[in-house]
C-alpha atoms as a PDB file:
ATOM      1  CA  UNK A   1     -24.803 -15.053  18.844  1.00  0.00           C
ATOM      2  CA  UNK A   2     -26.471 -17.810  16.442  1.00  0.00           C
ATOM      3  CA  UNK A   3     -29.384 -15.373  16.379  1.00  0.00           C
ATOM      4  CA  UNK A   4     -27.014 -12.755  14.979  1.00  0.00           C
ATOM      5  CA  UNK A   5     -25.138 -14.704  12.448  1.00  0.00           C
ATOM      6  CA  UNK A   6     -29.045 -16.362  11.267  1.00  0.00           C
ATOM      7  CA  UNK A   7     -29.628 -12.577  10.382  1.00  0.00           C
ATOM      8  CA  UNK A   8     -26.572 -11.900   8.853  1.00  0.00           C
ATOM      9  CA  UNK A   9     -26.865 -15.107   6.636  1.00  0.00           C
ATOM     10  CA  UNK A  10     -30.284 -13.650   5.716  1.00  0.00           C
ATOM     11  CA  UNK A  11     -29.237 -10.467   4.476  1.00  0.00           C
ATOM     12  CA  UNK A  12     -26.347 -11.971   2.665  1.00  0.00           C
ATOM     13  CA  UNK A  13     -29.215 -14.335   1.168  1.00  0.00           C
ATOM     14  CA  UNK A  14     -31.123 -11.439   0.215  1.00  0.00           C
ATOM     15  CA  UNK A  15     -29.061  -9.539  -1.500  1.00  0.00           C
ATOM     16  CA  UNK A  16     -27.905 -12.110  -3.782  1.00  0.00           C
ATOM     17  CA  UNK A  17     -31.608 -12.740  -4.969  1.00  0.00           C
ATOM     18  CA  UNK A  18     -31.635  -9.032  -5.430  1.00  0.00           C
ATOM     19  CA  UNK A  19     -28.772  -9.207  -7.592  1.00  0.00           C
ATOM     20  CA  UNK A  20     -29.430 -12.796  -9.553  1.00  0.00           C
ATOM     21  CA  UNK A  21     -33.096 -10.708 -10.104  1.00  0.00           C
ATOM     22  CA  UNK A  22     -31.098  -7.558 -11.115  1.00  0.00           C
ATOM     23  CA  UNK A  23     -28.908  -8.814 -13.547  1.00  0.00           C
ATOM     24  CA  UNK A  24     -31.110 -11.535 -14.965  1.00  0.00           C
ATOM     25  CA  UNK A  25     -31.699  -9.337 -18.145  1.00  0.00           C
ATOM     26  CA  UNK A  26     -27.863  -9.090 -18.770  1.00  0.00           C
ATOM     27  CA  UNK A  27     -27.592 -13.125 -17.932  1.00  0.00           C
ATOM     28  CA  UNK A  28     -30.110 -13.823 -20.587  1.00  0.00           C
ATOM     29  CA  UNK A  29     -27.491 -12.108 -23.187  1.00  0.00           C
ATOM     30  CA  UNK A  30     -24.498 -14.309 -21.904  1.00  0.00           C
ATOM     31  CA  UNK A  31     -23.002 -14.481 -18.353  1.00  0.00           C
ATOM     32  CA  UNK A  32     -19.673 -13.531 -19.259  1.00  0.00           C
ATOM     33  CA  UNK A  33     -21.267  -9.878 -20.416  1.00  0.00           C
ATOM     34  CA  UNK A  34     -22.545 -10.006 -16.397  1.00  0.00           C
ATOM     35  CA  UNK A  35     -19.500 -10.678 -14.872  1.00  0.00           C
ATOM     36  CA  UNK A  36     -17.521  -7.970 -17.068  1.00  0.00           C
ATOM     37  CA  UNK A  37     -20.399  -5.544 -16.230  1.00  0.00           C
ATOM     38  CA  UNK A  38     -19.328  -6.710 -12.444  1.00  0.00           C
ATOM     39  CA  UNK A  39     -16.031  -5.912 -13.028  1.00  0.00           C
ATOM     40  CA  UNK A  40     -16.751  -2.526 -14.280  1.00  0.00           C
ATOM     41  CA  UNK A  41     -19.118  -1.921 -11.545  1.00  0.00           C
ATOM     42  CA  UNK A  42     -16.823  -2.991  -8.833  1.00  0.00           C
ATOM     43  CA  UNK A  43     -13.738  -1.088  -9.905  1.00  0.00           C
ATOM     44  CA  UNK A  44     -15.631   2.051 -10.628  1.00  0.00           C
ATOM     45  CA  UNK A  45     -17.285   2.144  -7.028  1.00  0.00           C
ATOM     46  CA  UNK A  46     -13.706   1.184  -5.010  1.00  0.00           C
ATOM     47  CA  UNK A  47     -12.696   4.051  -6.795  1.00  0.00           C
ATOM     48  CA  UNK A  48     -15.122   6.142  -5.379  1.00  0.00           C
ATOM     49  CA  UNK A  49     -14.901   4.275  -2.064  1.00  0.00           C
ATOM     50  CA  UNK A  50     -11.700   4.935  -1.837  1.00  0.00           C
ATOM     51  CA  UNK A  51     -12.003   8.841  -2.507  1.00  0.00           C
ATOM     52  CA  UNK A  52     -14.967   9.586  -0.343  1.00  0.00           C
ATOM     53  CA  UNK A  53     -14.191   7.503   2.443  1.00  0.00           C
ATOM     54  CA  UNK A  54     -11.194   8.169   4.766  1.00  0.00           C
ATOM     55  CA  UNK A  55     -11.094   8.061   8.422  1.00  0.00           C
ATOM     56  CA  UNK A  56     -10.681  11.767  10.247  1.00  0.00           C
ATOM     57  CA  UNK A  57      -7.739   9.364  12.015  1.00  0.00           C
ATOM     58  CA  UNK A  58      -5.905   8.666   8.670  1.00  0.00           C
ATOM     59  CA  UNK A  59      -6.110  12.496   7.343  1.00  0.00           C
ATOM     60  CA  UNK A  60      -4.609  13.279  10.632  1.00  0.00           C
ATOM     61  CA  UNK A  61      -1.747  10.712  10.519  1.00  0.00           C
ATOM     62  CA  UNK A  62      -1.257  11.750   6.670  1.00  0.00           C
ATOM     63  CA  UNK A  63      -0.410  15.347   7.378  1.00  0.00           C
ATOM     64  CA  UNK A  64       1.639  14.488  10.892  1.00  0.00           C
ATOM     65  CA  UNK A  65       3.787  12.578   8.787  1.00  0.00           C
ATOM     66  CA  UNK A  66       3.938  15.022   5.792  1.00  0.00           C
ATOM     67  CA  UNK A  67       5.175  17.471   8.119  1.00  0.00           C
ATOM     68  CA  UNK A  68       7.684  15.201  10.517  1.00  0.00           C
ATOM     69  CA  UNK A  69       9.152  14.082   6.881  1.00  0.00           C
ATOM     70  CA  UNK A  70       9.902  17.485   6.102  1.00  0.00           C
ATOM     71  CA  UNK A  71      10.828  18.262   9.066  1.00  0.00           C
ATOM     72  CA  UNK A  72      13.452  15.669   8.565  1.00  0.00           C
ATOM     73  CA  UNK A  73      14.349  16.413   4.613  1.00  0.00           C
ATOM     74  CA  UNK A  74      14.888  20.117   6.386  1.00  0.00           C
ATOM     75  CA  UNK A  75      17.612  18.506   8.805  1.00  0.00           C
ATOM     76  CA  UNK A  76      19.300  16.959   6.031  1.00  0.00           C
ATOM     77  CA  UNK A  77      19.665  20.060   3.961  1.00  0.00           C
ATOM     78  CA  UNK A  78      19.772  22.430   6.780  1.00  0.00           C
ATOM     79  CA  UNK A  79      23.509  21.339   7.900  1.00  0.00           C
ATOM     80  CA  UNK A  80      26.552  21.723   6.047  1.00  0.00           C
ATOM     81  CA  UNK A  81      28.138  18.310   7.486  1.00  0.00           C
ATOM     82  CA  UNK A  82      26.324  15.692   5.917  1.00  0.00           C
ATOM     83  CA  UNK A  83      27.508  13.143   9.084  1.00  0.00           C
ATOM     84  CA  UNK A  84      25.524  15.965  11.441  1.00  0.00           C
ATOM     85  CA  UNK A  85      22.864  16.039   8.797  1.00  0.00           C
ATOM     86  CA  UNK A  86      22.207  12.253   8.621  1.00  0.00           C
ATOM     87  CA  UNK A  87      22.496  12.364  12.803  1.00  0.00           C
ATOM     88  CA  UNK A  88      20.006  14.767  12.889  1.00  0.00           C
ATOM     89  CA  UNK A  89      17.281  12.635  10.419  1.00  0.00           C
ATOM     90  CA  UNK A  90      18.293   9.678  12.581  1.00  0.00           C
ATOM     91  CA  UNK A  91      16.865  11.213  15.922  1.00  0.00           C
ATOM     92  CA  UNK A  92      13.578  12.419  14.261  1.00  0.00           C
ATOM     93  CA  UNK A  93      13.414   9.270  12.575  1.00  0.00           C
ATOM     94  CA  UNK A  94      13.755   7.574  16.214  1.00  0.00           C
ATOM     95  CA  UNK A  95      11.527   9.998  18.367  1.00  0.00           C
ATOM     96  CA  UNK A  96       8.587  10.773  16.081  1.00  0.00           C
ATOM     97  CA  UNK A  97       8.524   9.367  12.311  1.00  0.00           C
ATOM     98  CA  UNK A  98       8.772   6.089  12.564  1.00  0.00           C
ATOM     99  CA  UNK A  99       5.732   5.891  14.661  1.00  0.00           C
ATOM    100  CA  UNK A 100       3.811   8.097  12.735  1.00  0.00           C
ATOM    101  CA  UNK A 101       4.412   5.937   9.602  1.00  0.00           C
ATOM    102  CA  UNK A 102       3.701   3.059  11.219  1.00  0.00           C
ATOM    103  CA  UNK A 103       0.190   4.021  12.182  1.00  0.00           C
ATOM    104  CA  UNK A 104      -0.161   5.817   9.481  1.00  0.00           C
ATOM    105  CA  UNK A 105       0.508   2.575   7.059  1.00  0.00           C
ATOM    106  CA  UNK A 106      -2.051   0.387   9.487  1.00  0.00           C
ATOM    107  CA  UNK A 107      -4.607   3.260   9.294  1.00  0.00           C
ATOM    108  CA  UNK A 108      -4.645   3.449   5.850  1.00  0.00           C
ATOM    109  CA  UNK A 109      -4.238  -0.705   5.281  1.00  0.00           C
ATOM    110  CA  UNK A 110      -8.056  -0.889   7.243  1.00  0.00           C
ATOM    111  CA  UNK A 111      -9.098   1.861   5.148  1.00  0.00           C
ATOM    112  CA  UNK A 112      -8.237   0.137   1.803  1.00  0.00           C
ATOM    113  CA  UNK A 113      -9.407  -3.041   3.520  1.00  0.00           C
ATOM    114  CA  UNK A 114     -12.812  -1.598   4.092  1.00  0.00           C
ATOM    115  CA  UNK A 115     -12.990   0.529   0.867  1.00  0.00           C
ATOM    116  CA  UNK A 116     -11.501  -1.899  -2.141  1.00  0.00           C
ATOM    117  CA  UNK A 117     -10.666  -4.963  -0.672  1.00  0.00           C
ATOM    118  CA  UNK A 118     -13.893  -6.271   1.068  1.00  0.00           C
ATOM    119  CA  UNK A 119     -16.190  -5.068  -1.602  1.00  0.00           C
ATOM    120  CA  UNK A 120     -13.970  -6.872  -4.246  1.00  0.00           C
ATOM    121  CA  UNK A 121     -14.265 -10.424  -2.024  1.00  0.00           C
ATOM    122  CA  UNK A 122     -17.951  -9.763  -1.645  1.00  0.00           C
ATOM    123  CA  UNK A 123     -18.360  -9.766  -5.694  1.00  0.00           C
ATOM    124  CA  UNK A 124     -15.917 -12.741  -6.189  1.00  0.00           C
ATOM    125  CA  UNK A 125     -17.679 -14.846  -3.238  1.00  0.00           C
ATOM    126  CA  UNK A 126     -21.094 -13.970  -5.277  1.00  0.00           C
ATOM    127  CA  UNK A 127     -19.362 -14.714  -8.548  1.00  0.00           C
ATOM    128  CA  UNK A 128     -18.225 -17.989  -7.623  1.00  0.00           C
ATOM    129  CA  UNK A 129     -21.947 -18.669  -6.547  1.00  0.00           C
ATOM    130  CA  UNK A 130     -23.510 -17.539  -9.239  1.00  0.00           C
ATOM    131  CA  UNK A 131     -21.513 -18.139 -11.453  1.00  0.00           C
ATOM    132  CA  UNK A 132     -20.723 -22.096 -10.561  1.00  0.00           C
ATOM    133  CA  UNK A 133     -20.190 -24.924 -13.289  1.00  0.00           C
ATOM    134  CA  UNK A 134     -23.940 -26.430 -12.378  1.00  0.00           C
ATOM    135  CA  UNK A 135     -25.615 -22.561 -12.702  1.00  0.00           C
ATOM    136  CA  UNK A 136     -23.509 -22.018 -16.216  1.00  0.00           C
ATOM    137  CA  UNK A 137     -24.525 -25.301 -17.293  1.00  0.00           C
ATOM    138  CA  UNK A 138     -28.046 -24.605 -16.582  1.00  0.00           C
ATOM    139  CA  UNK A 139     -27.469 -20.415 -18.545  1.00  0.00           C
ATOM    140  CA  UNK A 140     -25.464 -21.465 -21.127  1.00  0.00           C
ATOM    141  CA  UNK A 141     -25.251 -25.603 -21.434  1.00  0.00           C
ATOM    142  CA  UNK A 142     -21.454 -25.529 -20.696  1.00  0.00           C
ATOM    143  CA  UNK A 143     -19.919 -25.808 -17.545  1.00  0.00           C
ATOM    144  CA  UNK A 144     -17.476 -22.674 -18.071  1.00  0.00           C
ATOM    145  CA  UNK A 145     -17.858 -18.828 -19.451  1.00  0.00           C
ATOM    146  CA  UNK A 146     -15.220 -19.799 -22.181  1.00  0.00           C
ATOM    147  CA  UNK A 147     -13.257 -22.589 -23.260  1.00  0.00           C
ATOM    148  CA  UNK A 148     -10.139 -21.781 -25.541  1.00  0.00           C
ATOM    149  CA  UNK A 149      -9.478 -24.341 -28.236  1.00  0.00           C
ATOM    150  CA  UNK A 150      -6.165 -23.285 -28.834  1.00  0.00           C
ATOM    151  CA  UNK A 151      -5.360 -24.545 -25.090  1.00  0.00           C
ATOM    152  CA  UNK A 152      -6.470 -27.944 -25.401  1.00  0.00           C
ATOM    153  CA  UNK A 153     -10.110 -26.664 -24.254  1.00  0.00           C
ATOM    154  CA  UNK A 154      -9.451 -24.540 -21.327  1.00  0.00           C
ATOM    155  CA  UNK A 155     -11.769 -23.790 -19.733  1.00  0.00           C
ATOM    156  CA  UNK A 156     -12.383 -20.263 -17.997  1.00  0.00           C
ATOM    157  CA  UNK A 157     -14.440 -20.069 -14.905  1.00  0.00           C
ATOM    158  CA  UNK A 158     -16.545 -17.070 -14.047  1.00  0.00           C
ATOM    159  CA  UNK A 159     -14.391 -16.315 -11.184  1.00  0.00           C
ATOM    160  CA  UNK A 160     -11.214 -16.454 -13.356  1.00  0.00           C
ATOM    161  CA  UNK A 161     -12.929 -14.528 -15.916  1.00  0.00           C
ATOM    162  CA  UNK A 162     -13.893 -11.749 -13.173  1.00  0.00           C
ATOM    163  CA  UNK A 163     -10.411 -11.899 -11.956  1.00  0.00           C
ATOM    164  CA  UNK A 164      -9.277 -11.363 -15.569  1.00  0.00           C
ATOM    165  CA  UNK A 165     -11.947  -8.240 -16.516  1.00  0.00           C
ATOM    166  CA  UNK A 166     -10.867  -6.492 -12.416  1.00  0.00           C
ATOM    167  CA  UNK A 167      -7.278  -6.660 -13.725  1.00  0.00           C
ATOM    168  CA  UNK A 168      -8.140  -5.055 -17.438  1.00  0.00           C
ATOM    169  CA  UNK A 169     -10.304  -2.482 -16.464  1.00  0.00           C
ATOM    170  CA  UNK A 170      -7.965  -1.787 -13.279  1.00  0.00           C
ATOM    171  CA  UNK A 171      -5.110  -1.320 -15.854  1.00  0.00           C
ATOM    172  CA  UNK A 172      -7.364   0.630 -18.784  1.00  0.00           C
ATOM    173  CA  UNK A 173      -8.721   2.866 -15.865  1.00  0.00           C
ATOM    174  CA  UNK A 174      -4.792   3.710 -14.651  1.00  0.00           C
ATOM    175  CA  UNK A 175      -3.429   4.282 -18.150  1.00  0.00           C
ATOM    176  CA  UNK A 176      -6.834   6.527 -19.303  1.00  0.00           C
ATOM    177  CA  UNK A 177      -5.469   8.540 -15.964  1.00  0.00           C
ATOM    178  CA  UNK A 178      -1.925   8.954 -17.335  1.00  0.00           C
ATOM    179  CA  UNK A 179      -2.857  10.200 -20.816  1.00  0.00           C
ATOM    180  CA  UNK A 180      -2.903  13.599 -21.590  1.00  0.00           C
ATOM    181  CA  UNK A 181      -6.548  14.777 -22.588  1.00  0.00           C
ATOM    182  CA  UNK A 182      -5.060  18.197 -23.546  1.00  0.00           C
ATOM    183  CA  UNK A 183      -5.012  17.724 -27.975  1.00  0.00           C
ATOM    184  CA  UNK A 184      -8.993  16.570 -27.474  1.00  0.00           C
ATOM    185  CA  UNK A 185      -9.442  20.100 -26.004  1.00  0.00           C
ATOM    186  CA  UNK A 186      -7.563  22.152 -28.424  1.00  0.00           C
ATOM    187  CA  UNK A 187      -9.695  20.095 -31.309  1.00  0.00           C
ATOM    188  CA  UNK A 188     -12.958  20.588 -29.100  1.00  0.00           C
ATOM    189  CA  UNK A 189     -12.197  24.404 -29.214  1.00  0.00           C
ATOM    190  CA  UNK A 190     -11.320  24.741 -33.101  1.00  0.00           C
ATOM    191  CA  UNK A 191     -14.626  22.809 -33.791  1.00  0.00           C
ATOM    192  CA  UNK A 192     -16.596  25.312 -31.911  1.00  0.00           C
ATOM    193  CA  UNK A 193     -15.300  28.382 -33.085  1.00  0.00           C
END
């Protein structure tokens, strides 16, 4: 077993070479341009984590309880006593639904576990390493990415400043999702014609 865990402390060793060697050309600019690059990075490939990789269990459990929730929505509707409707959702709810949502919650916890969660605690353990007040010291010749002299001389960590960027470009990703691209299209169109 200590054979095993040398290895894995090896690779882990490796690839953060690989990356201090990597992003040494972005480090040279200024680290906090690195870690924001990170956070780009890191959100960008959850995302596509999280759309490519789903367990054949978890689209399984998603559709059994897709159809055992209609199945109950149809109960309530279906009967014109709403006491002998809500009965009716009750037993379904006992006999079937509540253990398909169950395992279909846990099945799809591991999967974001595996394809967001882990990934994002790999980048912020290598952050913090990386990034520490002795290595910024060393890039920079202070001890923190920032420090905000309207705060009494704050000063922001490259963790906290990864944590910061994850949560912007988390947010800016969510809202570009929600806005309607449809008057760039229309404009697009009328250019070209």
């Amino acid at each position: 077993m200590d054979a095993l865990w040398m290895k894995i402390v090896q690779l882990i060793m490796l690839v953060e070479s690989g990356l201090d060697l990597l992003l040494q050309p972005v480090n040279a600019i200024h680290p906090g341009l690195t870690i924001a690059l990170l956070a780009v990075c890191t959100v960008m490939a959850t995302s596509e984590f999280k759309k490519r990789f789903k367990t054949k269990r978890y689209l399984r459990l998603e559709k059994e309880f897709q159809h055992w929730y209609a199945v109950r929505q149809q109960a309530l509707e279906a009967s014109d006593d709403p006491s002998k409707g809500r009965e009716m959702a009750k037993n379904i709810d006992q006999s079937t639904l509540n253990k398909v949502y169950y395992d279909y919650f846990f099945e799809g916890l591991m999967n974001n576990l595996l394809t967001t969660y882990i990934p994002v605690l790999c980048l912020a353990a290598y952050i913090n390493q990386a990034f520490k007040p002795e290595a910024l010291q060393q890039m920079i010749g202070q001890p923190a990415i920032l420090s905000l002299p309207w705060q009494n001389g704050t000063e922001i960590s490259g963790l906290a400043m990864f944590v910061f960027c994850l949560a912007i470009v988390w947010l800016a990703k969510t809202l570009l999702k929600k806005v309607p691209f449809r008057f760039m299209t229309k404009d697009l169109q009328e250019t070209a014609s």
